[in-house]
PDB file of N, CA and C in Angstrom:
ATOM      1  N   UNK A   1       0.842  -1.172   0.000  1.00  0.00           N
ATOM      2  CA  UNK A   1       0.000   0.000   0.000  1.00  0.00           C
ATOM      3  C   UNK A   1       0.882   1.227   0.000  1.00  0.00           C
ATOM      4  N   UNK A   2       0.341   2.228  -0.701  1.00  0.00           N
ATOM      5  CA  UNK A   2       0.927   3.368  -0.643  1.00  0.00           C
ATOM      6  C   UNK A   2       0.061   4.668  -0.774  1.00  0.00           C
ATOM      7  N   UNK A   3       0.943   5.604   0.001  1.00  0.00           N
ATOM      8  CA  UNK A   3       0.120   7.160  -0.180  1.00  0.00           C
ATOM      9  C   UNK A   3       1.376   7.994  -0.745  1.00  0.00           C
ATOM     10  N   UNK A   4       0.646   8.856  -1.650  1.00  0.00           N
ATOM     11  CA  UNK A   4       1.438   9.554  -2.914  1.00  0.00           C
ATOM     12  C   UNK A   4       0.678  11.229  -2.840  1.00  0.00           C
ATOM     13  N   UNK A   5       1.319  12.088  -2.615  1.00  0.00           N
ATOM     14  CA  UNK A   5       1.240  13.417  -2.418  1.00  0.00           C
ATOM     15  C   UNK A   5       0.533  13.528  -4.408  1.00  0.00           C
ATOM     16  N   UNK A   6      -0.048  14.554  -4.302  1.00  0.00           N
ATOM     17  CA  UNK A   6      -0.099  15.044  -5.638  1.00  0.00           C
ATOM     18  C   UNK A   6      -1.189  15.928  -5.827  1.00  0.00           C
ATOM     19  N   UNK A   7      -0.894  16.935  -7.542  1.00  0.00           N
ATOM     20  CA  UNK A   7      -1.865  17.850  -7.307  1.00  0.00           C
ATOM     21  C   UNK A   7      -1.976  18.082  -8.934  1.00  0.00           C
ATOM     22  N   UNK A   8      -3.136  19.035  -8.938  1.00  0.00           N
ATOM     23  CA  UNK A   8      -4.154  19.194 -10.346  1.00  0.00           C
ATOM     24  C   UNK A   8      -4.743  20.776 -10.509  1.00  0.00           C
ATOM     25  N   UNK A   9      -4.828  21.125 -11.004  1.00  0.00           N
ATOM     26  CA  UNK A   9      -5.401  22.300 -11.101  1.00  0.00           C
ATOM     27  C   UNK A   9      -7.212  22.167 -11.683  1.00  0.00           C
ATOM     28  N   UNK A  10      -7.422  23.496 -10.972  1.00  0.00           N
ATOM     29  CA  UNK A  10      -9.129  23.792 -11.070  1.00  0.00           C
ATOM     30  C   UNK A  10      -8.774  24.362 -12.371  1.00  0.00           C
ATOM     31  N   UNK A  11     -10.752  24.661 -11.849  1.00  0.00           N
ATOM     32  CA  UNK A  11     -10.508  25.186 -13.803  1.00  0.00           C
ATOM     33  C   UNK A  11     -10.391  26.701 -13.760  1.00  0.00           C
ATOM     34  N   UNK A  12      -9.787  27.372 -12.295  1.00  0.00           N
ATOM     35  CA  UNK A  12      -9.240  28.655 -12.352  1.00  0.00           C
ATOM     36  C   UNK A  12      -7.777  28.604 -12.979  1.00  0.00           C
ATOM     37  N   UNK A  13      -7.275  27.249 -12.381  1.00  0.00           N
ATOM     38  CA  UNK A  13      -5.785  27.224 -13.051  1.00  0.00           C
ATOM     39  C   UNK A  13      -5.349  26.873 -11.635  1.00  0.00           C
ATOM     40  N   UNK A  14      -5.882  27.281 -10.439  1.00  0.00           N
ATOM     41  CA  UNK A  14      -5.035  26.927  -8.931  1.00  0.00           C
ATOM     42  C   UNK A  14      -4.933  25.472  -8.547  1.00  0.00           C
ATOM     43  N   UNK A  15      -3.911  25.792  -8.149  1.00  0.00           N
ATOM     44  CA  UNK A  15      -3.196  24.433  -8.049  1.00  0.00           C
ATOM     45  C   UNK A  15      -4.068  23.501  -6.653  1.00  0.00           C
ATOM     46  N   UNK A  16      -4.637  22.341  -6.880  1.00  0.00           N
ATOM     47  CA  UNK A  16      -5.053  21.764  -5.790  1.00  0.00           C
ATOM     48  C   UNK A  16      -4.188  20.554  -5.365  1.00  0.00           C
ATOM     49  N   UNK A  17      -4.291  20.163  -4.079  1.00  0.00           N
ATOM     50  CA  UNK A  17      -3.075  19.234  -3.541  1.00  0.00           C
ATOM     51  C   UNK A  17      -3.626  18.254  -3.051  1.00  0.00           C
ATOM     52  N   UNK A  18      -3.543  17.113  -2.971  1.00  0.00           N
ATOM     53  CA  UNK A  18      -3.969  16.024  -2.233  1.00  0.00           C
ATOM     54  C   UNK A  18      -3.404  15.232  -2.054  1.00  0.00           C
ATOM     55  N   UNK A  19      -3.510  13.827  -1.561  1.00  0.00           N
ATOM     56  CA  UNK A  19      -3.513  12.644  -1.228  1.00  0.00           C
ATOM     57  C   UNK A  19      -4.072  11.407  -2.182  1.00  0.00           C
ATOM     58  N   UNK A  20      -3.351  10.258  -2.739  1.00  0.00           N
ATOM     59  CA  UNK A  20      -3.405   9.385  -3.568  1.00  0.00           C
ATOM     60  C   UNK A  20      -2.892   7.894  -2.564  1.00  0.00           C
ATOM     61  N   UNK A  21      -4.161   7.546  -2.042  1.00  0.00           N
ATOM     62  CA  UNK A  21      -4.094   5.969  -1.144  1.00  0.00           C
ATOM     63  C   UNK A  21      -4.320   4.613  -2.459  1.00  0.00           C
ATOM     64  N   UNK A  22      -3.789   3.989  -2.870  1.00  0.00           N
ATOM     65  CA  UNK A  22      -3.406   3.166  -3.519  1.00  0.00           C
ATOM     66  C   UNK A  22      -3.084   1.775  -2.880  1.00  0.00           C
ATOM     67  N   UNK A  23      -4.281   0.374  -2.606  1.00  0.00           N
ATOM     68  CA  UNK A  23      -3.923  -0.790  -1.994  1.00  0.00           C
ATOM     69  C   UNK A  23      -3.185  -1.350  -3.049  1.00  0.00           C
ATOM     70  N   UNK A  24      -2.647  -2.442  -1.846  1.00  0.00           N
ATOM     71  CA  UNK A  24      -1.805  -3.861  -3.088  1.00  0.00           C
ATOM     72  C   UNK A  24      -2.519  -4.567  -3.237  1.00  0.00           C
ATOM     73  N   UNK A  25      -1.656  -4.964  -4.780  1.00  0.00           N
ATOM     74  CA  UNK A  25      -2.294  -5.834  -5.196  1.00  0.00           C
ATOM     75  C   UNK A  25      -2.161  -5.026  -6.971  1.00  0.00           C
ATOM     76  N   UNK A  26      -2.766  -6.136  -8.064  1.00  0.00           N
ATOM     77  CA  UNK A  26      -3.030  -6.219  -9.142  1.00  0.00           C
ATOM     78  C   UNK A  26      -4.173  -5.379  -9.136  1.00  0.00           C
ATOM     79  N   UNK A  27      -4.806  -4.250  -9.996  1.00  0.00           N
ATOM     80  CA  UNK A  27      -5.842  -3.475 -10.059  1.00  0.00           C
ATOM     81  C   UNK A  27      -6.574  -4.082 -11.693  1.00  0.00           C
ATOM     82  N   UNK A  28      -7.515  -3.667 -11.189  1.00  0.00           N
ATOM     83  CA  UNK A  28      -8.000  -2.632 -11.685  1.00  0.00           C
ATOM     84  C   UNK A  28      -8.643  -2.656 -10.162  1.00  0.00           C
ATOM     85  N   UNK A  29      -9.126  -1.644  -9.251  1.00  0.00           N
ATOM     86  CA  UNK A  29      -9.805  -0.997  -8.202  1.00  0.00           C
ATOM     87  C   UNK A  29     -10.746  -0.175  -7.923  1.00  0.00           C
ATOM     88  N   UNK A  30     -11.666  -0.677  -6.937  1.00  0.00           N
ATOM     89  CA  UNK A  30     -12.559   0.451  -7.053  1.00  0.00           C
ATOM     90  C   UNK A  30     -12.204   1.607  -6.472  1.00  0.00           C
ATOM     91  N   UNK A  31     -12.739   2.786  -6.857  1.00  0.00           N
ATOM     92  CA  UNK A  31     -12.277   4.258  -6.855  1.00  0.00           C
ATOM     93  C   UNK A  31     -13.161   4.883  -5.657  1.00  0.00           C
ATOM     94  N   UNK A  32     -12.757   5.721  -4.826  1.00  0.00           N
ATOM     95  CA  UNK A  32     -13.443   6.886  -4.006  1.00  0.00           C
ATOM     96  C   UNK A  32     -12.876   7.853  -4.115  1.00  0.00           C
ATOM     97  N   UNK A  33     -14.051   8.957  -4.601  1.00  0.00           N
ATOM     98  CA  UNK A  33     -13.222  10.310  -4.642  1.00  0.00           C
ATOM     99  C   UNK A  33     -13.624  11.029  -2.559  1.00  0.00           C
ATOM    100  N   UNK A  34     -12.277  11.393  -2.056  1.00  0.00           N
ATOM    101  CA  UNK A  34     -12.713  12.034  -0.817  1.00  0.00           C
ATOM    102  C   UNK A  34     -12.727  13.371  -0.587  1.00  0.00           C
ATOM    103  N   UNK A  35     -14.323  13.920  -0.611  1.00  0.00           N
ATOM    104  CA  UNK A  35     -14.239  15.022  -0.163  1.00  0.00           C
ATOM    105  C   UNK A  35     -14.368  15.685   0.957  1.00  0.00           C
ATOM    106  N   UNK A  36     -13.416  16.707   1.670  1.00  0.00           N
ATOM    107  CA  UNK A  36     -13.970  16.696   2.862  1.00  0.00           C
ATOM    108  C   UNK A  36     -15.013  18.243   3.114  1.00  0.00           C
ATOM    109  N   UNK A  37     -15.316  18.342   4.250  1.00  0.00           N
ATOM    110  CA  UNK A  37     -16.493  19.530   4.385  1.00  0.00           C
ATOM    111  C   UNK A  37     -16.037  20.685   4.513  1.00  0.00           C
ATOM    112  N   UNK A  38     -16.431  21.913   4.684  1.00  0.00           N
ATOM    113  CA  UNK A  38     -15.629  23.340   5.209  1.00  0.00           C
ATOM    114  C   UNK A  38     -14.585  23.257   6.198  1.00  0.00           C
ATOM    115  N   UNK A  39     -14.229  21.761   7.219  1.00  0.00           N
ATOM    116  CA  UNK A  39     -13.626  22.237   8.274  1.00  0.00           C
ATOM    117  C   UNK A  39     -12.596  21.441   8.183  1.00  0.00           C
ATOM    118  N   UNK A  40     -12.743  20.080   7.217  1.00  0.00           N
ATOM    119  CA  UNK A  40     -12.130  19.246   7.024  1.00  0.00           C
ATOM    120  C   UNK A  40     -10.768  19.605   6.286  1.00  0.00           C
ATOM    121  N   UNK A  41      -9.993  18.796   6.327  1.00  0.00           N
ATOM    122  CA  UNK A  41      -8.844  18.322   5.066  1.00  0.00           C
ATOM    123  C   UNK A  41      -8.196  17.015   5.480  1.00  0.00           C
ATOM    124  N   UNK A  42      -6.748  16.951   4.191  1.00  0.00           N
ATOM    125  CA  UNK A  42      -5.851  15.985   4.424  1.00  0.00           C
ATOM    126  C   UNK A  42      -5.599  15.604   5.735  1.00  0.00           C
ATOM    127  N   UNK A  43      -5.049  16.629   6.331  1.00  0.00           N
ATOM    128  CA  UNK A  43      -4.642  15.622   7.833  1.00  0.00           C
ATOM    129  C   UNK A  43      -5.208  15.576   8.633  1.00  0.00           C
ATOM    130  N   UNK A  44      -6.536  16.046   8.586  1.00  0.00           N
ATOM    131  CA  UNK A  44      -7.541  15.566  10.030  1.00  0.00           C
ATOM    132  C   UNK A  44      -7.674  13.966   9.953  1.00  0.00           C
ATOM    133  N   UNK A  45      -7.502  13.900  11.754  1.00  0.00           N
ATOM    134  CA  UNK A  45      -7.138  12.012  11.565  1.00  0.00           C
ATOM    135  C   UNK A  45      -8.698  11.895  11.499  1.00  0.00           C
ATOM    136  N   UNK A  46      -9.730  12.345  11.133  1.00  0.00           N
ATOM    137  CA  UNK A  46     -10.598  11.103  10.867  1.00  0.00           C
ATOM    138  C   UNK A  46     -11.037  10.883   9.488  1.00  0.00           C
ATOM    139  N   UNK A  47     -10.396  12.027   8.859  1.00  0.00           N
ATOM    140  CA  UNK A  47     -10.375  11.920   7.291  1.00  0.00           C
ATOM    141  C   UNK A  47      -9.426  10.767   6.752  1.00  0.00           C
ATOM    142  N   UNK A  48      -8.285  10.949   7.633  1.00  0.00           N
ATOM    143  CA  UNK A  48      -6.937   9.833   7.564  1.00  0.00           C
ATOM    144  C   UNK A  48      -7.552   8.345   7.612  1.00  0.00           C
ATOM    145  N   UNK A  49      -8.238   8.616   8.634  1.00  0.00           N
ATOM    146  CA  UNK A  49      -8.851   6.882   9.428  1.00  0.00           C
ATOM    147  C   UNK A  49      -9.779   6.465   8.233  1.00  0.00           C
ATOM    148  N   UNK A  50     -10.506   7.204   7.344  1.00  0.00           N
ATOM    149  CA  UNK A  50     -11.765   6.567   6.592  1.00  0.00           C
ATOM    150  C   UNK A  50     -10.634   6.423   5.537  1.00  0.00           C
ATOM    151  N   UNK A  51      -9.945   7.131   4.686  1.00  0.00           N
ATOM    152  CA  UNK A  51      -9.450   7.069   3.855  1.00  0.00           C
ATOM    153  C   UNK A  51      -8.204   5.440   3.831  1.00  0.00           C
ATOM    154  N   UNK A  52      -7.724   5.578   4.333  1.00  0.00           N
ATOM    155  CA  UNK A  52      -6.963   4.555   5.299  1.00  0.00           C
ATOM    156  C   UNK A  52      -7.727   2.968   5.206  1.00  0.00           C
ATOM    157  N   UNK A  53      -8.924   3.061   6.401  1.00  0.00           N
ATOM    158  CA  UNK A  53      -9.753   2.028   5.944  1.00  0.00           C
ATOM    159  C   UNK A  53     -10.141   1.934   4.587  1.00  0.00           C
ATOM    160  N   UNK A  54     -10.694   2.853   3.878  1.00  0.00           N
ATOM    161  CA  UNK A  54     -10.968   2.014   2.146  1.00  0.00           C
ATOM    162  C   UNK A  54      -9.902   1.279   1.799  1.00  0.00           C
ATOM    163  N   UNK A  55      -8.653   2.198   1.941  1.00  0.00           N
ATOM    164  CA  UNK A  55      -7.455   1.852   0.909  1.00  0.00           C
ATOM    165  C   UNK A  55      -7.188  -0.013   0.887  1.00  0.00           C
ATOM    166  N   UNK A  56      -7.260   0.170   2.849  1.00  0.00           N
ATOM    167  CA  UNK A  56      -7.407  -1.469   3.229  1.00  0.00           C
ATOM    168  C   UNK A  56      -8.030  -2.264   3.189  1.00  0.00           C
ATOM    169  N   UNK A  57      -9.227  -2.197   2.706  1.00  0.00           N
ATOM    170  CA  UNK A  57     -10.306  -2.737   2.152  1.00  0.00           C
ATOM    171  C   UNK A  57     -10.385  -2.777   0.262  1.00  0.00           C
ATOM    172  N   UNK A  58      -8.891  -2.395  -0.068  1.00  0.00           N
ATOM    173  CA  UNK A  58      -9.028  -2.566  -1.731  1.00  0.00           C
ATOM    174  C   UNK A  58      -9.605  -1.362  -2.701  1.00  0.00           C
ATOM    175  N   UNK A  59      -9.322  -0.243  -1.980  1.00  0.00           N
ATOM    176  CA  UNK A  59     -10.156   1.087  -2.763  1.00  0.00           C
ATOM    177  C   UNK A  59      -9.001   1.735  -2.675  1.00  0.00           C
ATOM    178  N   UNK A  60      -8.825   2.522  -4.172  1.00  0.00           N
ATOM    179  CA  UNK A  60      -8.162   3.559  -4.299  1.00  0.00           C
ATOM    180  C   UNK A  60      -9.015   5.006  -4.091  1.00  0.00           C
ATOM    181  N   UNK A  61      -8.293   5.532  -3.015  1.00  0.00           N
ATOM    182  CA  UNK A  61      -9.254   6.954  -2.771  1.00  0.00           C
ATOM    183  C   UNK A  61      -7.968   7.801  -3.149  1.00  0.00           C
ATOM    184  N   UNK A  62      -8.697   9.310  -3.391  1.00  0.00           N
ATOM    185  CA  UNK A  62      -8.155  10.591  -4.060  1.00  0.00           C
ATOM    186  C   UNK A  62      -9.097  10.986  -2.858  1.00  0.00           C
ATOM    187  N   UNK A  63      -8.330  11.910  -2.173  1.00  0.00           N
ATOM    188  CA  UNK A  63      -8.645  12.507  -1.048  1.00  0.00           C
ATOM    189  C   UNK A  63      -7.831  14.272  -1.351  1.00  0.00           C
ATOM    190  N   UNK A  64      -8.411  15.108  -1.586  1.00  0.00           N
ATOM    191  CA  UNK A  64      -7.863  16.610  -1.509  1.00  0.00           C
ATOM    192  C   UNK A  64      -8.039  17.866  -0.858  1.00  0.00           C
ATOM    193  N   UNK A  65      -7.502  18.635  -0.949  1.00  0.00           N
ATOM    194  CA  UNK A  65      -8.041  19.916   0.267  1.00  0.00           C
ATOM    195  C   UNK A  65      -8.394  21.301  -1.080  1.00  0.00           C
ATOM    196  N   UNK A  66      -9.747  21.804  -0.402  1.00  0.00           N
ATOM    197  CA  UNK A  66     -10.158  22.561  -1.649  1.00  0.00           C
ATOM    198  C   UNK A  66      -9.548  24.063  -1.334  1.00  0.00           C
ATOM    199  N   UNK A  67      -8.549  23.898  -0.166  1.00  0.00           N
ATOM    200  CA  UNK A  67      -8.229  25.256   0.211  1.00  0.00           C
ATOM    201  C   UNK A  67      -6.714  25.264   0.934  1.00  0.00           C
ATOM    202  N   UNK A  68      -6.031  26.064   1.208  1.00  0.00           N
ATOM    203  CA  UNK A  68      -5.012  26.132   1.691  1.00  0.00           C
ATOM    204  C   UNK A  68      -4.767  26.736   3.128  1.00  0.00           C
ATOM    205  N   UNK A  69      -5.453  25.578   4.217  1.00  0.00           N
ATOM    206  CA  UNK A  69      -5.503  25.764   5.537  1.00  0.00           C
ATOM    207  C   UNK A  69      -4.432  25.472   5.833  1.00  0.00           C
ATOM    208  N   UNK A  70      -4.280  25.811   7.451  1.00  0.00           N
ATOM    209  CA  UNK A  70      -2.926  25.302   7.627  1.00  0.00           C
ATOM    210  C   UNK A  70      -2.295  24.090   7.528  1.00  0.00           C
ATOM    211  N   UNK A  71      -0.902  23.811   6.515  1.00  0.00           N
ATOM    212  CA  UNK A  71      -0.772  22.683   6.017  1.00  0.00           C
ATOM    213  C   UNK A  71      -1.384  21.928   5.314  1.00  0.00           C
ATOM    214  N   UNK A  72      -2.402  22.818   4.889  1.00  0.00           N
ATOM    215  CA  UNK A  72      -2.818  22.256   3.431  1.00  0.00           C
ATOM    216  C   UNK A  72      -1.979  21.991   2.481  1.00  0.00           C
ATOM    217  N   UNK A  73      -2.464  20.761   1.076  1.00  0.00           N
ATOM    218  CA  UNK A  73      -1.668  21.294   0.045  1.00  0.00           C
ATOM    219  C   UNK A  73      -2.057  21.843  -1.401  1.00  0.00           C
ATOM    220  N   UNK A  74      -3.290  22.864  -0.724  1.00  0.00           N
ATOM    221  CA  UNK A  74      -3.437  23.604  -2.151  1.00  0.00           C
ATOM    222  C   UNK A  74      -3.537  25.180  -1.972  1.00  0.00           C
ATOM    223  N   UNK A  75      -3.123  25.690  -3.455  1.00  0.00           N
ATOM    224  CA  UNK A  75      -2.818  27.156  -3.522  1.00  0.00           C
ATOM    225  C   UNK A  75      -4.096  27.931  -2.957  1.00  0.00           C
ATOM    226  N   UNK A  76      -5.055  27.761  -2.993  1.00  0.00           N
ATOM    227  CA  UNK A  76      -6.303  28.673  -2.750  1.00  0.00           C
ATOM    228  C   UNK A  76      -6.083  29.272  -1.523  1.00  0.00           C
ATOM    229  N   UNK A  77      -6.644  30.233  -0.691  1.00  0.00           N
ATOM    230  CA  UNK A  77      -6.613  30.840   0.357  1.00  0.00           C
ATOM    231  C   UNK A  77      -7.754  30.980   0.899  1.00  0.00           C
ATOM    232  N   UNK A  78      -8.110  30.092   2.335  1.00  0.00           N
ATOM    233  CA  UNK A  78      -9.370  30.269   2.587  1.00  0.00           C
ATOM    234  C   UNK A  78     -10.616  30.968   2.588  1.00  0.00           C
ATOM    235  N   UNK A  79      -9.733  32.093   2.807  1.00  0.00           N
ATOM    236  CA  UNK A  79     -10.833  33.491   2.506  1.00  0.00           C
ATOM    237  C   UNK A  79     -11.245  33.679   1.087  1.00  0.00           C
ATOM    238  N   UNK A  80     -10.760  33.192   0.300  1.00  0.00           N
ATOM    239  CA  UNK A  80     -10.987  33.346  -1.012  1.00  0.00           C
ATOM    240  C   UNK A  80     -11.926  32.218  -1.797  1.00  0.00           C
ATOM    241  N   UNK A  81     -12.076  31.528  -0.375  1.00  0.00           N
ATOM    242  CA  UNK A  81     -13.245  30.275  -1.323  1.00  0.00           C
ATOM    243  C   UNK A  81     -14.634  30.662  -0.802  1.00  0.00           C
ATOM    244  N   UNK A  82     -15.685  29.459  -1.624  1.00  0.00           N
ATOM    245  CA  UNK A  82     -16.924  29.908  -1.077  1.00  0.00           C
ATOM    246  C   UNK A  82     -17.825  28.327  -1.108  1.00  0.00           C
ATOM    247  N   UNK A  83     -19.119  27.721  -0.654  1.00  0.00           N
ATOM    248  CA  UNK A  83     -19.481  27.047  -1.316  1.00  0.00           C
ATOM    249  C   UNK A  83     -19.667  26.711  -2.376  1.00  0.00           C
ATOM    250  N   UNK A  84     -19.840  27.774  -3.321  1.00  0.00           N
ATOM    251  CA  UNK A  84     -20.566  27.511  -4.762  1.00  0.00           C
ATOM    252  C   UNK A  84     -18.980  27.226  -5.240  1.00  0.00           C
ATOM    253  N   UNK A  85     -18.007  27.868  -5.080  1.00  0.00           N
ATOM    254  CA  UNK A  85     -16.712  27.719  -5.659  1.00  0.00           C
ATOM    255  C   UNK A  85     -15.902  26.294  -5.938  1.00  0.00           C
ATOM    256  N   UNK A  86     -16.163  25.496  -4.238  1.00  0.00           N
ATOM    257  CA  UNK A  86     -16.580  24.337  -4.291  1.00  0.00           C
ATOM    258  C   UNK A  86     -17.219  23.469  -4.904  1.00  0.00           C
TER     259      UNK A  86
END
């Protein structure tokens, strides 16, 4: 199993950062995209813990942060997001 940093851009062009959980094994795999809520991101451990459990259960999840809280890993700036932006 592995977790792999990585990032993509919106369709502003800003760079978004996430998390790539990847089980072993031969794939093809089922997929979860993880989103988390306004308060959430990458390293809150209970985002960690669900993400974590899929991976170990044979799911590749994409887990990302839609903002750049502390230790986030994307360019946006909190104040600068909104729901709908989301």
């Amino acid at each position: 199993m592995k977790i792999e940093k990585i990032s993509f851009k919106n369709k502003e062009g800003k760079k978004l950062g996430g998390l790539l959980y990847v089980p072993d094994g031969k794939g093809p795999f089922p997929a979860v995209v993880f989103i988390h809520g306004l308060t959430g991101g990458v390293h809150e451990i209970k985002n960690r813990y669900m993400c974590d459990m899929l991976m170990y259960n044979g799911f590749v999840v994409l887990q990302f942060d839609f903002y750049d809280k502390p230790n986030g890993l994307s360019e946006i700036k909190i104040e600068n997001t909104n729901v709908t932006q989301q």
